[in-house]
Structure formats: structure tokens, C-alpha cells
C-alpha atoms as a PDB file:
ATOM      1  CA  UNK A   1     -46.108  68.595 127.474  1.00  0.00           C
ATOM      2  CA  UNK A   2     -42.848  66.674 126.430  1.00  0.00           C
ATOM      3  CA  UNK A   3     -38.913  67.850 127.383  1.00  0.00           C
ATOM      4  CA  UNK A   4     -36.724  69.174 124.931  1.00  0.00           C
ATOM      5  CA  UNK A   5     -34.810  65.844 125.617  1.00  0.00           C
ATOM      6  CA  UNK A   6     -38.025  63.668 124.648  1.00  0.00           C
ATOM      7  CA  UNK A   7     -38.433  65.871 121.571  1.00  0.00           C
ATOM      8  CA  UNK A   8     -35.182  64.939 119.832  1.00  0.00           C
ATOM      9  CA  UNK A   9     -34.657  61.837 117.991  1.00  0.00           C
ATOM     10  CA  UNK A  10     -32.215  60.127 116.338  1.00  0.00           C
ATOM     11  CA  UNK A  11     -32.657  59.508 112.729  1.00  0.00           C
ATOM     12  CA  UNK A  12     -30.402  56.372 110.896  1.00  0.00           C
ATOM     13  CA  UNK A  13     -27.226  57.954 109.080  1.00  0.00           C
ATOM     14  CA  UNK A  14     -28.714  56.839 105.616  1.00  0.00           C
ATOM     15  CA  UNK A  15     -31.953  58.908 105.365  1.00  0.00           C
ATOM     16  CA  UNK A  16     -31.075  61.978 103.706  1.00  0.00           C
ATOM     17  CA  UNK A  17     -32.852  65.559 105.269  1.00  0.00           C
ATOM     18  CA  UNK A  18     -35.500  66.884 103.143  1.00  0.00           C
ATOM     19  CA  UNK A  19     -33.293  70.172 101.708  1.00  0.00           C
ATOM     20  CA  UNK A  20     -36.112  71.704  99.808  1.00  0.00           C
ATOM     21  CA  UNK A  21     -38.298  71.284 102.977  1.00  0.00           C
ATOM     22  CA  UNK A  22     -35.542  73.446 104.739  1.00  0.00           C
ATOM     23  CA  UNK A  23     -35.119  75.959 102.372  1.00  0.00           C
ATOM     24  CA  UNK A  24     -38.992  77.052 102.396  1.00  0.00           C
ATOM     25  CA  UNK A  25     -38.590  77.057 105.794  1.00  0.00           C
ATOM     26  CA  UNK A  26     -35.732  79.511 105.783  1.00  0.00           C
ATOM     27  CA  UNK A  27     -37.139  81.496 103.177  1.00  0.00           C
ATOM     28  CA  UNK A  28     -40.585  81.806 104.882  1.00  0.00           C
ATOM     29  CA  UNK A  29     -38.680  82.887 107.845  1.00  0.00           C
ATOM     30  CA  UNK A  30     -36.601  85.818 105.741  1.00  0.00           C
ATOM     31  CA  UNK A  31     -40.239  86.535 103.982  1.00  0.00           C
ATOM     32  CA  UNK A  32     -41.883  87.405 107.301  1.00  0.00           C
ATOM     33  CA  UNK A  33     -39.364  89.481 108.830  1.00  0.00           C
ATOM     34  CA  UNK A  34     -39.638  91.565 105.784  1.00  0.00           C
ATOM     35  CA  UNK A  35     -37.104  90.063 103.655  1.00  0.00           C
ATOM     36  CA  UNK A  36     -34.111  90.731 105.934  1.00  0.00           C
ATOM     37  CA  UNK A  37     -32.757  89.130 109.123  1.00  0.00           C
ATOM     38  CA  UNK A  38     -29.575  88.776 110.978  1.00  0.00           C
ATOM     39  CA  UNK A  39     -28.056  85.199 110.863  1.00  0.00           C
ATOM     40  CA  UNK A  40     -28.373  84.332 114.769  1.00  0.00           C
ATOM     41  CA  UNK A  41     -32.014  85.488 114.754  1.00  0.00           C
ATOM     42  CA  UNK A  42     -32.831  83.257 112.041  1.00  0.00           C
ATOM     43  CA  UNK A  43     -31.066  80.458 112.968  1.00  0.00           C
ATOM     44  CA  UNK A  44     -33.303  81.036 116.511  1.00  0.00           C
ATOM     45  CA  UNK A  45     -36.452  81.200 114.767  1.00  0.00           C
ATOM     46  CA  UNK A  46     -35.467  78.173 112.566  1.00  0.00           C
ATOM     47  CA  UNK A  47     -35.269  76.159 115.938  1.00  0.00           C
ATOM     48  CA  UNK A  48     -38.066  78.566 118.086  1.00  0.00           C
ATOM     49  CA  UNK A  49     -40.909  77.509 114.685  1.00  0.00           C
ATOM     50  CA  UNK A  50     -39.606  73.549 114.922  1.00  0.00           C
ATOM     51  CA  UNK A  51     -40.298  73.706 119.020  1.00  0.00           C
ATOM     52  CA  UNK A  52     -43.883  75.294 118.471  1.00  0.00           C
ATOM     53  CA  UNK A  53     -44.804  73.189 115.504  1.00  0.00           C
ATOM     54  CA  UNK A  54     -43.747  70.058 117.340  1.00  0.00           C
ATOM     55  CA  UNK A  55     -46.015  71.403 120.421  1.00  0.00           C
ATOM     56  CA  UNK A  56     -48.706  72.350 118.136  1.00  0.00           C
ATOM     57  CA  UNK A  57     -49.235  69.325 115.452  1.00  0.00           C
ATOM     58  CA  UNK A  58     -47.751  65.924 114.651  1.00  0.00           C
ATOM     59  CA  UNK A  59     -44.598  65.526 113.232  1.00  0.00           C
ATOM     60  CA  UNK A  60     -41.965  67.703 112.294  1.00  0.00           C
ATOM     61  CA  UNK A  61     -41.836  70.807 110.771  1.00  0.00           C
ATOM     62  CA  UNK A  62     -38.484  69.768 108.911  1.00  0.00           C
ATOM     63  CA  UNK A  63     -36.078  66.831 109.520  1.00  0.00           C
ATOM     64  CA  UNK A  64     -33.319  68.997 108.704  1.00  0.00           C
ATOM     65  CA  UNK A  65     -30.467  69.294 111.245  1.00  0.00           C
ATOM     66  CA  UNK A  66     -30.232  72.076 114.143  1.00  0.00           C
ATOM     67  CA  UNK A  67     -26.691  72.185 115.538  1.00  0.00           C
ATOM     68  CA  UNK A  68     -25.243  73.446 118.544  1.00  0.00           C
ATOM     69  CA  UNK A  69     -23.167  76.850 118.508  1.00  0.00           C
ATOM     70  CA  UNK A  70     -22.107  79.070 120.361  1.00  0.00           C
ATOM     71  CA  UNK A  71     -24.498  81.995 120.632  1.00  0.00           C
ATOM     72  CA  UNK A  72     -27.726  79.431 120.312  1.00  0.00           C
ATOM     73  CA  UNK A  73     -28.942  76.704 117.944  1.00  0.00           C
ATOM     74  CA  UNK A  74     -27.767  77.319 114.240  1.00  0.00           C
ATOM     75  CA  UNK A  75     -28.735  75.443 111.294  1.00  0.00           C
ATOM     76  CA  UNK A  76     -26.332  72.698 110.117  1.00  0.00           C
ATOM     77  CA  UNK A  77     -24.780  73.544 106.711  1.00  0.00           C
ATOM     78  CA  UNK A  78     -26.900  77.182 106.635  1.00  0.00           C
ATOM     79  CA  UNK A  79     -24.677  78.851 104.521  1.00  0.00           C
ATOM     80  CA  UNK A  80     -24.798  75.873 101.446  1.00  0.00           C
ATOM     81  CA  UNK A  81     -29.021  76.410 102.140  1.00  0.00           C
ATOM     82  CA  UNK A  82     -28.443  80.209 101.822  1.00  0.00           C
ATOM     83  CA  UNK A  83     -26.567  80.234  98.613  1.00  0.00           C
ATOM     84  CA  UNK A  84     -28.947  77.759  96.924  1.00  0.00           C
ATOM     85  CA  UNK A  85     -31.905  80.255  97.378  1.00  0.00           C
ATOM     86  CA  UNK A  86     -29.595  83.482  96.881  1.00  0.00           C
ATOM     87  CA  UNK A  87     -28.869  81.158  93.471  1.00  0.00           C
ATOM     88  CA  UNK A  88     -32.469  80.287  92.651  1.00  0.00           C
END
């Protein structure tokens, strides 16, 4: 079982997150809960499904950014992410 602290790494500044990766993500997340959730509780469950997907297989479930805030992770730039599937 690895640390929270062994589980992050540092990716170089010019490789760009996979947005589209992100966004199914998200939108699985909003799917499941029956096509409404509160912003906090999905940002949680953005970071709770990266934690067991990391425990559970290979890799990560996204590269895209998990910030620090101050009721709990939060995704980094959520709202752009929530407008471009509101939009599509």
C-alpha cells in the first residue's frame, strides 16, 4: 500500500492534461449520482475515484490537476470543464 505522498508526482510544465479524459470523468461522476451533485461532493469524488483507481490498477485514472481548497480537494479550472460539457 503506497502514501498519499508516494502517490503524487510531478509532471514537466510542458505536457498538457488530457481535458477530454477529465470531462468523462466528471460527467460519469454527475451520471451516477443521478445527474445532479453539489460542487464539493464532486470535486471529492473526482479525487476519492483517482485514490481507488490508483490502488486498484496501473496508472492514472486522469492526469488532470486536483488542487487544494479549502473545504477538500477541488478540481483545478472545474468551472472552464463544467461549461464545456453544459456547452456540448
Amino acid at each position: 500500500m503506497c502514501t498519499l505522498e508516494q502517490a503524487i508526482v510531478v509532471k514537466p510544465a510542458n505536457i498538457t492534461p488530457d481535458r477530454e479524459r477529465a470531462k468523462r470523468v466528471i460527467a460519469d461522476i454527475i451520471r451516477q449520482a443521478g445527474g445532479e451533485i453539489g460542487k464539493t461532493k464532486l470535486f471529492k469524488t473526482f479525487w476519492l475515484a483517482h485514490l481507488f483507481y490508483f490502488k486498484a490498477a496501473p496508472g492514472y485514472l486522469t492526469d488532470w490537476p486536483v488542487v487544494r481548497m479549502p473545504r477538500g480537494p477541488g478540481i483545478d479550472k472545474a468551472d472552464n470543464l463544467l461549461d464545456e460539457l453544459v456547452a456540448a
